[in-house]
Protein backbone atom coordinates (compact mmCIF):
# COMPACT_ATOMS: atom_id res chain seq x y z
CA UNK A 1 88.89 118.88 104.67
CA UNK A 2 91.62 120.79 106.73
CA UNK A 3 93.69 121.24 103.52
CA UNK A 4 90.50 122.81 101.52
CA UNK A 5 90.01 125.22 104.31
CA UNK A 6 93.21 126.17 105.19
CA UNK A 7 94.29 126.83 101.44
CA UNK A 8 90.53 129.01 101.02
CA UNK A 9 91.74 131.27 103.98
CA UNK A 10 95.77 131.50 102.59
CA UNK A 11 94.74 131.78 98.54
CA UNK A 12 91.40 133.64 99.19
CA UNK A 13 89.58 131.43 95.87
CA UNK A 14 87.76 128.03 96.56
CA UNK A 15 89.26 126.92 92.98
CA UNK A 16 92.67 126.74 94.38
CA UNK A 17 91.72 125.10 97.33
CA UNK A 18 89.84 122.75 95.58
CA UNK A 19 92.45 121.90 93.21
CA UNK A 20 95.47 121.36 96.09
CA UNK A 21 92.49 118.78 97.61
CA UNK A 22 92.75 116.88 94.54
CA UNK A 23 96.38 116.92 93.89
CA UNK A 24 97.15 115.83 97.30
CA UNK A 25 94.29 113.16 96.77
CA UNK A 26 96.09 112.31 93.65
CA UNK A 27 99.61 111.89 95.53
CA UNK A 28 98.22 109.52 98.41
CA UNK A 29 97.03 107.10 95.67
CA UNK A 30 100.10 106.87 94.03
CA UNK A 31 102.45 106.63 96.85
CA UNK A 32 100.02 104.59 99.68
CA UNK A 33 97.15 102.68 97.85
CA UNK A 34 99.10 101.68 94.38
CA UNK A 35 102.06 100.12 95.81
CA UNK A 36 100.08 98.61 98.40
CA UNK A 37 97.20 97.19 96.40
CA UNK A 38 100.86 95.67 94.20
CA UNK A 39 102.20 94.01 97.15
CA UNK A 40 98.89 92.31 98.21
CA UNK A 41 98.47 91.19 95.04
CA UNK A 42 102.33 89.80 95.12
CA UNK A 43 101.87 87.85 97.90
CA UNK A 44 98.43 86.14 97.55
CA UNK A 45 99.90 85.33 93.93
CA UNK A 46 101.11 81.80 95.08
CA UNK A 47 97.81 80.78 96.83
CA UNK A 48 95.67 81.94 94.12
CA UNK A 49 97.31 80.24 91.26
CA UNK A 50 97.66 76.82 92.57
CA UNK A 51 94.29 74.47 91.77
């Protein structure tokens, strides 16, 4: 919310800001929530496979 408001006051258009909210949404998902959602996944491999 910060981001939105603080690009709105330095670009002067809500597009812009709008767009910078999504491409920094877009960044957190690939570098925090993909990788870790991968690793999860890597280590309850062993339990959930076994019978």
């Amino acid at each position: 919310m910060f981001t939105i408001a603080w690009y709105v006051s330095a670009s002067g258009t809500i597009a812009d800001a709008v767009d910078m909210g999504f491409i920094f949404l877009i960044a957190g998902l690939f570098t925090l929530q993909i990788p870790a959602a991968m690793l999860t996944a890597t280590l309850a491999h062993s339990r959930l496979s076994t019978p």
